[in-house]
C-alpha atoms as a PDB file:
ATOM      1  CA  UNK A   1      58.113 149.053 139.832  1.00  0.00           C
ATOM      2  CA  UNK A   2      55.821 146.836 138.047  1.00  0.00           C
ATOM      3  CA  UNK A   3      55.928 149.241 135.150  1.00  0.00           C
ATOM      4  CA  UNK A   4      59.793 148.759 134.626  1.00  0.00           C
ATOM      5  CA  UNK A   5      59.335 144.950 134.709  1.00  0.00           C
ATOM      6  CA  UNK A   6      56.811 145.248 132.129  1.00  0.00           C
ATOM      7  CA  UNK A   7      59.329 146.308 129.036  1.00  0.00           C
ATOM      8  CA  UNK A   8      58.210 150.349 129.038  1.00  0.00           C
ATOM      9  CA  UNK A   9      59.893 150.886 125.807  1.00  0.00           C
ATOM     10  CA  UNK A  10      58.827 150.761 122.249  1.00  0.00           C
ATOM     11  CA  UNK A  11      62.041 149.471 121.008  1.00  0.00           C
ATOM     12  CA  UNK A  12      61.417 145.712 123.125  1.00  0.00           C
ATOM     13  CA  UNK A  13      58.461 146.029 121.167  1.00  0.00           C
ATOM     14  CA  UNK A  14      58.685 146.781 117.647  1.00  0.00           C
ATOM     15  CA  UNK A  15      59.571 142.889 116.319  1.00  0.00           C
ATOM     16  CA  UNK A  16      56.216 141.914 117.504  1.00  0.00           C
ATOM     17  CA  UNK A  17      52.307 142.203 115.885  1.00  0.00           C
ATOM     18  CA  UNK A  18      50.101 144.012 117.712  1.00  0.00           C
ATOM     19  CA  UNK A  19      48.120 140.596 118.659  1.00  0.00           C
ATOM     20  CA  UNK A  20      51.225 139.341 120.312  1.00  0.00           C
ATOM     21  CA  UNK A  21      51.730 142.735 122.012  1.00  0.00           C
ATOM     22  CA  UNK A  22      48.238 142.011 123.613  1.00  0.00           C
ATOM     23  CA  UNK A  23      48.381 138.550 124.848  1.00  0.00           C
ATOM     24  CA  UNK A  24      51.627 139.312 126.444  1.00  0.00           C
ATOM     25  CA  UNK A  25      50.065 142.939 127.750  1.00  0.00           C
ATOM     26  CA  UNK A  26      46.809 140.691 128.998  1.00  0.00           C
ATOM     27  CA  UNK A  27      49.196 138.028 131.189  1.00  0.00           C
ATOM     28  CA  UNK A  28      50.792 140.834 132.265  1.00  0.00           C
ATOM     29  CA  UNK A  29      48.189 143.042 134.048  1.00  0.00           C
ATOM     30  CA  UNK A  30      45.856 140.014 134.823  1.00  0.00           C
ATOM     31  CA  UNK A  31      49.359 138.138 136.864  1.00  0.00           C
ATOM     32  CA  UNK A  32      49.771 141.864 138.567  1.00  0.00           C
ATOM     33  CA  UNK A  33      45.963 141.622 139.223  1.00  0.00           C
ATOM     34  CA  UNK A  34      46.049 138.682 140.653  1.00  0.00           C
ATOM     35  CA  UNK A  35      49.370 138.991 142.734  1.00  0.00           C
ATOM     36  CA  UNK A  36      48.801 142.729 143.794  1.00  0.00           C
ATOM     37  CA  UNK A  37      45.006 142.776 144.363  1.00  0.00           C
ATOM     38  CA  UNK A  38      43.357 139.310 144.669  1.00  0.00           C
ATOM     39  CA  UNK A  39      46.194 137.787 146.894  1.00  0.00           C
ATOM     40  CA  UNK A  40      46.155 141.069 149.217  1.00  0.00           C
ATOM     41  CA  UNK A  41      42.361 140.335 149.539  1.00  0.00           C
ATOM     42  CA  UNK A  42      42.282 137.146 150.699  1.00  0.00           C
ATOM     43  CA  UNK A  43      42.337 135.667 154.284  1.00  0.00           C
ATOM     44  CA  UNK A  44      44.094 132.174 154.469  1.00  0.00           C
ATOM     45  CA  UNK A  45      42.563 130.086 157.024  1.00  0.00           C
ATOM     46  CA  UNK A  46      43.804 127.227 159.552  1.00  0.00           C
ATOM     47  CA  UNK A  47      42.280 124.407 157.246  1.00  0.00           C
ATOM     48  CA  UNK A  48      43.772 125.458 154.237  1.00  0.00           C
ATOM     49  CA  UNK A  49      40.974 127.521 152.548  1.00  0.00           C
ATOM     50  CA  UNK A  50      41.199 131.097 151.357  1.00  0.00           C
ATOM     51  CA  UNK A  51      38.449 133.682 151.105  1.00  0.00           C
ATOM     52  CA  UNK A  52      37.661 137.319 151.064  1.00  0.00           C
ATOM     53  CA  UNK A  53      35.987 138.942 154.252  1.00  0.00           C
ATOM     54  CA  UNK A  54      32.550 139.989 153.550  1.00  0.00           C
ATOM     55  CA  UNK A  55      32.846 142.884 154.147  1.00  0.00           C
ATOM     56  CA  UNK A  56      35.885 143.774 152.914  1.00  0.00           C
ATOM     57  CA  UNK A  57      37.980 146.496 154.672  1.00  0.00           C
ATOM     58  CA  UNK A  58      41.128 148.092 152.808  1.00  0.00           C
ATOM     59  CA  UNK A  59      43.260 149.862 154.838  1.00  0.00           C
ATOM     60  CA  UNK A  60      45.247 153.545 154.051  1.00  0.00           C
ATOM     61  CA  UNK A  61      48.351 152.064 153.215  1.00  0.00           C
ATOM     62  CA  UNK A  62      46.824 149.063 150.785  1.00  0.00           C
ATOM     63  CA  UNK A  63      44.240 151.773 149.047  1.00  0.00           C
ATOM     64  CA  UNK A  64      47.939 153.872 148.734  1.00  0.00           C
ATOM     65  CA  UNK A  65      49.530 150.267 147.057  1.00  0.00           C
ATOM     66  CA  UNK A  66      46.691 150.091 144.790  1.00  0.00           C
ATOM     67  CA  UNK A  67      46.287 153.547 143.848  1.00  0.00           C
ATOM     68  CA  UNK A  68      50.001 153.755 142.871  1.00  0.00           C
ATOM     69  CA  UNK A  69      49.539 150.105 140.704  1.00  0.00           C
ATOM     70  CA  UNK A  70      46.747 152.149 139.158  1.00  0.00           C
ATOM     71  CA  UNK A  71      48.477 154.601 138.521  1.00  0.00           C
ATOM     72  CA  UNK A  72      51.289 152.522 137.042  1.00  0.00           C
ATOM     73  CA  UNK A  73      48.631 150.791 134.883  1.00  0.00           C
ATOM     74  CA  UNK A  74      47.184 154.067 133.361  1.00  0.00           C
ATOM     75  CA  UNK A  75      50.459 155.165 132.051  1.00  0.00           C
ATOM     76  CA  UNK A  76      52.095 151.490 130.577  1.00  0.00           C
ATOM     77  CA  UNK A  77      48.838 152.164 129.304  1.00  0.00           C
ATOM     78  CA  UNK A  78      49.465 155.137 127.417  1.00  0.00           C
ATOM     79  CA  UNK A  79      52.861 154.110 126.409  1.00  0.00           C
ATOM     80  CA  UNK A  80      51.153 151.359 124.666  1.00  0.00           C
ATOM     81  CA  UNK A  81      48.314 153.361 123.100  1.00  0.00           C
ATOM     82  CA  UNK A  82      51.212 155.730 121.778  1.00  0.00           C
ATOM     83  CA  UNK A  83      53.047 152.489 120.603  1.00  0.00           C
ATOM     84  CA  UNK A  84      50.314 150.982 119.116  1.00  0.00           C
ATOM     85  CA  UNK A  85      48.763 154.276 117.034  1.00  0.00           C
ATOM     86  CA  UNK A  86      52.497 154.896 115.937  1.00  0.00           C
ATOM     87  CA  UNK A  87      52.633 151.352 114.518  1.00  0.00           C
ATOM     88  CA  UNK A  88      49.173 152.368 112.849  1.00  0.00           C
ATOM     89  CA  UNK A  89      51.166 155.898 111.441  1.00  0.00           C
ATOM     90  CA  UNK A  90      54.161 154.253 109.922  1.00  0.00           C
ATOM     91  CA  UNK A  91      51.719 151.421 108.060  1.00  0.00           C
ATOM     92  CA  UNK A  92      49.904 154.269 106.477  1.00  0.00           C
ATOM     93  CA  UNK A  93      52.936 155.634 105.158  1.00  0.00           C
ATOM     94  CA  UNK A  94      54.035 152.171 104.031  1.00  0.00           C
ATOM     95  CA  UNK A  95      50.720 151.617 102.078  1.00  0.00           C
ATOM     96  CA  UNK A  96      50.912 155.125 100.693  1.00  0.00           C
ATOM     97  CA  UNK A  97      54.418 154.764  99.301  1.00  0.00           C
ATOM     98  CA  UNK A  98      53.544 151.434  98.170  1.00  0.00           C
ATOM     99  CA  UNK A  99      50.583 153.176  96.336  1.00  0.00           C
ATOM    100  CA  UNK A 100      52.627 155.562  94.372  1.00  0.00           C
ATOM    101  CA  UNK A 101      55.421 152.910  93.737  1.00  0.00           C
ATOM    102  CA  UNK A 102      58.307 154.643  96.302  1.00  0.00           C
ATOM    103  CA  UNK A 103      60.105 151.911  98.638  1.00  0.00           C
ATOM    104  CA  UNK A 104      59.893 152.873 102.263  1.00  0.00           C
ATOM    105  CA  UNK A 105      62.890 151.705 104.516  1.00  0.00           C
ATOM    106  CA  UNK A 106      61.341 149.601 107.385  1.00  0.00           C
ATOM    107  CA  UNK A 107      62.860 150.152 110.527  1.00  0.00           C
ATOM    108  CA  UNK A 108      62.757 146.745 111.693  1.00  0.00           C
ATOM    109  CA  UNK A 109      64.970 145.614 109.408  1.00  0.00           C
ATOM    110  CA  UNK A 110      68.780 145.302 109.539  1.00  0.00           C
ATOM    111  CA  UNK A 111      70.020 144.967 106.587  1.00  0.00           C
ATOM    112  CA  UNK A 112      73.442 144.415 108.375  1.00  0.00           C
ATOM    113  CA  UNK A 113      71.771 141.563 110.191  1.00  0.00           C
ATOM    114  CA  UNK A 114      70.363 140.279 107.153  1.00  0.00           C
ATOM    115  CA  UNK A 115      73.095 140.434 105.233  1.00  0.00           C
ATOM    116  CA  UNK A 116      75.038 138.548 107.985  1.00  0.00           C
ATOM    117  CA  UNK A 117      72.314 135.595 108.256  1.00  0.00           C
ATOM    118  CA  UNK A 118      72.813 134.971 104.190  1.00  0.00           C
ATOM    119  CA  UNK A 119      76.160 135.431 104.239  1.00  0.00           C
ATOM    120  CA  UNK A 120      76.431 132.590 107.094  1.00  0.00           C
ATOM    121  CA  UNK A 121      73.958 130.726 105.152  1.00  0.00           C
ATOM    122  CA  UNK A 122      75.945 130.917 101.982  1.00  0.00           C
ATOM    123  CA  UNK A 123      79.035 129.938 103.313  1.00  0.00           C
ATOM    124  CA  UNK A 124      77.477 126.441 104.914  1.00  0.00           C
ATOM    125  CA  UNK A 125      75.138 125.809 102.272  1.00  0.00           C
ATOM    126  CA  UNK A 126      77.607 126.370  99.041  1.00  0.00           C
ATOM    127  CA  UNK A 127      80.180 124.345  99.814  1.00  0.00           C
ATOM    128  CA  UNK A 128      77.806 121.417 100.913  1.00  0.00           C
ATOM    129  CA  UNK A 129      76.299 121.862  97.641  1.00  0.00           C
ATOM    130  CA  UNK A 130      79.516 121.936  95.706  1.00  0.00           C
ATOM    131  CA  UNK A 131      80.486 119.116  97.553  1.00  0.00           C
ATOM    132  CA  UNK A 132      77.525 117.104  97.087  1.00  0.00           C
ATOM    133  CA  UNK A 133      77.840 117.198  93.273  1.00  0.00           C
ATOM    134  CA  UNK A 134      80.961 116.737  93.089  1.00  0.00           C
ATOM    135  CA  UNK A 135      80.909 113.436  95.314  1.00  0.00           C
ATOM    136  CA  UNK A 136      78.094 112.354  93.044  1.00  0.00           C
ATOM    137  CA  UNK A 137      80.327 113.223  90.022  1.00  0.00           C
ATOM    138  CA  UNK A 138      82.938 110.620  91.487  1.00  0.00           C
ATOM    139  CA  UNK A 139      80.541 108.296  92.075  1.00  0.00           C
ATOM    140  CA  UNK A 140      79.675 107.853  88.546  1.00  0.00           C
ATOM    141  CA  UNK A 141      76.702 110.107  88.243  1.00  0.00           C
ATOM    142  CA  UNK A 142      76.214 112.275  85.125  1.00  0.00           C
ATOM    143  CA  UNK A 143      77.817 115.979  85.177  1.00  0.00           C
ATOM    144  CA  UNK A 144      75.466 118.450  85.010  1.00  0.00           C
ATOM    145  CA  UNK A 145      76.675 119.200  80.882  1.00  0.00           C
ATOM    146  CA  UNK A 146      75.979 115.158  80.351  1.00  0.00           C
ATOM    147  CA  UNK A 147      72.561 115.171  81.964  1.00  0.00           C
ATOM    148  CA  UNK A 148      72.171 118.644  80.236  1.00  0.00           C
ATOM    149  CA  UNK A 149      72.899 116.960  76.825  1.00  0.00           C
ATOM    150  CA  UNK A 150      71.118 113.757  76.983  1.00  0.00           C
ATOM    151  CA  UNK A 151      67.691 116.104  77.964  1.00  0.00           C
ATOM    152  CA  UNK A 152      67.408 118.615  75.521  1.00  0.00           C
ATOM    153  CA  UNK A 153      66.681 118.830  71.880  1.00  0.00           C
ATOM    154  CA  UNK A 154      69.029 118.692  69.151  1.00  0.00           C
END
């Protein structure tokens, strides 16, 4: 269903801003628009042009199609709303507990993941460093207690 191909749940959600959420919402019901309504609409003709008959006559089974993609789009719809006033819930709290100076655990941050990411940083980024002064050490440079020295005041 076009509803399962749209991400129903709040947790594909929750690393994005709202903004994003509606862009990507947007493309998404204006590409089922156009692929579920237009495109059933239109006649293709023998020279290569398109157009809608004038009038227009929808059949049982293609008002039954776009009833059901209605009815798909009213309740992503609501799962959205719900997603989207939750989002507005859990920054009031935030802003509240920020008020009275009480740290609020976000809930879309790992602190596992985060603690991974330095971790992997630290142990790239540490030894280059050590590395790099030392090789400039060798290479004649002034030690950090030389350069240390020769700047500040006696």
């Amino acid at each position: 269903s076009w509803a399962h191909r749209c991400g129903r749940g709040g947790s594909r959600w929750g690393h994005k801003l709202p903004t994003e959420h509606f862009r990507e919402w947007a493309k998404q019901v204006a590409e089922a628009t156009c692929t579920q309504v237009y495109s059933a609409m239109e006649v293709n003709h023998a020279d290569g042009t398109r157009s809608i008959d004038n009038p227009f006559r929808a059949d049982d089974a293609l008002i039954q199609k776009w009833t059901n993609l209605a009815n798909e789009f009213t309740a992503v719809g609501g799962i959205r709303l719900a997603f989207v006033l939750n989002e507005i819930l859990e920054h009031k709290k935030h802003k509240a507990a920020h008020k009275e100076g009480r740290g609020v655990h976000h809930r879309h941050r790992s602190w596992k993941k985060n603690f991974g990411t330095n971790a992997f940083i630290a142990a790239i980024v540490v030894p280059l460093t050590l590395f790099g002064l030392r090789f400039h050490l060798q290479l004649g440079g002034p030690g950090l207690m030389q350069f240390m020295r020769g700047h500040l005041k006696t």
